[in-house]
N, C-alpha and C. Protein backbone atom coordinates (compact mmCIF):
# COMPACT_ATOMS: atom_id res chain seq x y z
N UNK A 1 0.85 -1.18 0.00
CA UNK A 1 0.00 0.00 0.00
C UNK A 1 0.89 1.24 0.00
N UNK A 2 0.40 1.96 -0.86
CA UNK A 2 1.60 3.63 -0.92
C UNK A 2 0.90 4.23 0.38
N UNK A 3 1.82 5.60 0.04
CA UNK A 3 1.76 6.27 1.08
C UNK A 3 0.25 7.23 0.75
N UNK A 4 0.73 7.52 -0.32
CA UNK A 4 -1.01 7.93 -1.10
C UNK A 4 -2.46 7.22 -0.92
N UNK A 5 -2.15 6.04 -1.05
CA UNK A 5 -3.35 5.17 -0.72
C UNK A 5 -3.81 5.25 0.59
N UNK A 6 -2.82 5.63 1.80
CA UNK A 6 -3.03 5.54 2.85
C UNK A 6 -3.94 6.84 3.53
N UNK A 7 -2.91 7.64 2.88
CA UNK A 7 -3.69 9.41 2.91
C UNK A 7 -5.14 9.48 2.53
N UNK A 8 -5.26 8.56 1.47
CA UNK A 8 -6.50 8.45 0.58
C UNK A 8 -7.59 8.26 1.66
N UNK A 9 -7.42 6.86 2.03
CA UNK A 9 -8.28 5.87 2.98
C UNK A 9 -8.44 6.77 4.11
N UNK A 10 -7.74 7.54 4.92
CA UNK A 10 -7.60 7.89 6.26
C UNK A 10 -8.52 9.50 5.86
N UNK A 11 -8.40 9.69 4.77
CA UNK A 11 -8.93 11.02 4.41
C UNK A 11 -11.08 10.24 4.18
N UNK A 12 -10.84 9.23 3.76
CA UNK A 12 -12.20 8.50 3.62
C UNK A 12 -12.96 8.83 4.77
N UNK A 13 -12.24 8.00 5.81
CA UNK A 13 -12.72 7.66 7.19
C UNK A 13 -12.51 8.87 7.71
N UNK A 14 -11.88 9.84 7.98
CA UNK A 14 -12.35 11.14 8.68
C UNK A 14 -13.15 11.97 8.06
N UNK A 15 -13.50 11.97 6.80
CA UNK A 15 -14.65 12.82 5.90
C UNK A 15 -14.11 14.20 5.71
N UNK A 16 -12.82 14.02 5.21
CA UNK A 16 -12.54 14.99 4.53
C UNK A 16 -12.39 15.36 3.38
N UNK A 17 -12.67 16.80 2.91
CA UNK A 17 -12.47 17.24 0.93
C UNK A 17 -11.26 16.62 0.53
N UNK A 18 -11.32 16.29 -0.70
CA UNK A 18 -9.96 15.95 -1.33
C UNK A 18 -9.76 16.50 -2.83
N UNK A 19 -8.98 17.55 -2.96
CA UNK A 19 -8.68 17.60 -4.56
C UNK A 19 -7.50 16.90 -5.02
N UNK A 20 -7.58 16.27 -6.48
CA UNK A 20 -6.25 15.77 -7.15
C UNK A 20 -6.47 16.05 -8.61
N UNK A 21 -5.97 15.78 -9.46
CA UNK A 21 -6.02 15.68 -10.73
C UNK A 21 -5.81 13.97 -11.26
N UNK A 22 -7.11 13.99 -12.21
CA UNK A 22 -7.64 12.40 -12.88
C UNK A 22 -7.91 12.50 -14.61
N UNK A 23 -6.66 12.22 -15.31
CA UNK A 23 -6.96 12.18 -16.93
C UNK A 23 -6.83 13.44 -17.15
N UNK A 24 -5.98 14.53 -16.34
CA UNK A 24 -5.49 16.10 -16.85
C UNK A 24 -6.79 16.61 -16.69
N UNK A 25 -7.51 16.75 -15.73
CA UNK A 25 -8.58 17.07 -15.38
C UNK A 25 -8.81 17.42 -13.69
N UNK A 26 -8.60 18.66 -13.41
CA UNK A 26 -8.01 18.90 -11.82
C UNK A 26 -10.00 18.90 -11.26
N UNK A 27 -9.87 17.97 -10.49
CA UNK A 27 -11.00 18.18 -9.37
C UNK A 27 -10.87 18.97 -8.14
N UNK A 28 -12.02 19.55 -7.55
CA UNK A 28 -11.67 20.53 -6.29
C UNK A 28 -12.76 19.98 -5.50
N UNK A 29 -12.67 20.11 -3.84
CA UNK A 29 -13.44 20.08 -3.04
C UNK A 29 -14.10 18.29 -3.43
N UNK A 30 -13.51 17.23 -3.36
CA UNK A 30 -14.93 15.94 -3.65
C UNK A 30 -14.74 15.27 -3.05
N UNK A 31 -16.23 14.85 -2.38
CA UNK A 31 -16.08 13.88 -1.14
C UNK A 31 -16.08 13.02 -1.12
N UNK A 32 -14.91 11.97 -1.02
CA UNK A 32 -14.83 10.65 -0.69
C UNK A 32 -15.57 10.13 0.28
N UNK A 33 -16.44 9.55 -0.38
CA UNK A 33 -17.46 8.50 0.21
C UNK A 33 -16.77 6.52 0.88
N UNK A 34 -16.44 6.13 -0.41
CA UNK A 34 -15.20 4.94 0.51
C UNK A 34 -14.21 4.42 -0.64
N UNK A 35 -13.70 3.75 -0.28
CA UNK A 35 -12.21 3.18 -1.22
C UNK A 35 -12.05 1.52 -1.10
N UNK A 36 -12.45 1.21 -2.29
CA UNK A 36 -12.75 -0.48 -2.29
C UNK A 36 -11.53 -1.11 -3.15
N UNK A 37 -11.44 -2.60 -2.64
CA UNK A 37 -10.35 -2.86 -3.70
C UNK A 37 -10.92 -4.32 -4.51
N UNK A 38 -10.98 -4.26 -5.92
CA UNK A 38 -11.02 -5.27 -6.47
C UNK A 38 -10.04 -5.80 -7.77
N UNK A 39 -10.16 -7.10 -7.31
CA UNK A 39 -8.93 -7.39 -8.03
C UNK A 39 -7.75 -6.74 -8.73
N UNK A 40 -7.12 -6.47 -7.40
CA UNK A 40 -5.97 -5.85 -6.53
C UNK A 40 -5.66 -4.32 -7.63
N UNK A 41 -7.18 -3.81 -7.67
CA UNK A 41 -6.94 -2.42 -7.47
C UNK A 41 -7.87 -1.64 -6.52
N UNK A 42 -7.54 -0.49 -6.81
CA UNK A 42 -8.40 0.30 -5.77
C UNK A 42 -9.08 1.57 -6.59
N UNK A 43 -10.56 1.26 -6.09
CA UNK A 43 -11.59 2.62 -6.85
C UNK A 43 -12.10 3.43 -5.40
N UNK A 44 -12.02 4.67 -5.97
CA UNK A 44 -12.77 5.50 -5.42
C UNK A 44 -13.96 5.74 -5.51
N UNK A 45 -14.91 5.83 -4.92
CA UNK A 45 -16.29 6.13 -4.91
C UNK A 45 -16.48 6.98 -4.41
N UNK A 46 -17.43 8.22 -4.98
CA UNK A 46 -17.43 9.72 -4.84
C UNK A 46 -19.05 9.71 -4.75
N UNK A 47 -19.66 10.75 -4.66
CA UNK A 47 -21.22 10.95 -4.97
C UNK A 47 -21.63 10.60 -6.34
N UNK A 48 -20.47 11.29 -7.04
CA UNK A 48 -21.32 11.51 -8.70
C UNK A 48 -20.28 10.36 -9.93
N UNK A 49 -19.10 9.68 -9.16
CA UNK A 49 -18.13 8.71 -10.14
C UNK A 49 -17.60 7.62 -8.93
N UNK A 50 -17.13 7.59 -10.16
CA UNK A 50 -15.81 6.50 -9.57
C UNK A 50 -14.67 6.59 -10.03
N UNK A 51 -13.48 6.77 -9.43
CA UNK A 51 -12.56 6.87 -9.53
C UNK A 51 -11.45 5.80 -9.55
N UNK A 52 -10.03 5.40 -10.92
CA UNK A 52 -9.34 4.31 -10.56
C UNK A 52 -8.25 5.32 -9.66
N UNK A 53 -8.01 4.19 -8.87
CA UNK A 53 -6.58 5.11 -7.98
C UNK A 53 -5.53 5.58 -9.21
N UNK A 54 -5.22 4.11 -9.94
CA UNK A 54 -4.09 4.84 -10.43
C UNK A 54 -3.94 5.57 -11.80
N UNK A 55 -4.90 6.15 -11.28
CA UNK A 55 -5.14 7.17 -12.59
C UNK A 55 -4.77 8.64 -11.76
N UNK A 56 -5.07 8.58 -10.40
CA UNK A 56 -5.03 9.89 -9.66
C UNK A 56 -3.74 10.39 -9.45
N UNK A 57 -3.78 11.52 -9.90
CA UNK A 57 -1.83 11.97 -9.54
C UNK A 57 -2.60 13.21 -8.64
N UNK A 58 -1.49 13.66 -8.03
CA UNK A 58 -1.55 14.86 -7.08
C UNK A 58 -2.83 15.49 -6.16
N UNK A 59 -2.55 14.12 -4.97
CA UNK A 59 -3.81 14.19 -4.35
C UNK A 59 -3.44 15.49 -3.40
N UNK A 60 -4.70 16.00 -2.88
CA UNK A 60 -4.01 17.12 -1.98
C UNK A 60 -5.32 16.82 -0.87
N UNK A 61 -5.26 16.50 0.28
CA UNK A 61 -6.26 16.32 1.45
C UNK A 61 -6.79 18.13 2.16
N UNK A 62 -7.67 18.50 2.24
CA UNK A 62 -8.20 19.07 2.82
C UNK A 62 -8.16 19.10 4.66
N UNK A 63 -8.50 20.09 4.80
CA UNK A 63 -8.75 20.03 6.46
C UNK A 63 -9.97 20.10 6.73
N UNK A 64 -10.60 20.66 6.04
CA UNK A 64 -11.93 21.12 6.12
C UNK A 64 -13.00 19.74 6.11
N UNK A 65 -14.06 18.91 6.72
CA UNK A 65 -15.19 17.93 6.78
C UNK A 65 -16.11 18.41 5.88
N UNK A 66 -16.87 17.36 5.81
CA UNK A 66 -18.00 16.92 5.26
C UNK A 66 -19.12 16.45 6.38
């Protein structure tokens, strides 16, 4: 597990904003809802997508809740 994945997950479970950029496409403010893994990858699940992890570059965690 990276160190990213970890940030990811821990950012899940405390309900915090997360922006990164996915396919050169910068997201702001989206709330990770949970982080599942199937066959040994990992998706994000948001309100409105789904996300593959390793598509996500430059996650940035928020302080701010949900």
């Amino acid at each position: 597990m990276t160190i990213e994945l970890r940030f990811l997950k821990k950012a899940t479970e405390d309900r915090n904003y997360i922006s990164f950029t996915y396919q050169n496409k910068k997201l702001q403010k989206i709330k990770p809802l949970k982080l599942l893994e199937k066959e040994n990858k990992y998706f994000l699940h948001t309100k409105d997508e789904v996300f593959e992890f390793d598509m996500i570059k430059k996650i940035h965690i928020h302080k701010e809740k949900f």
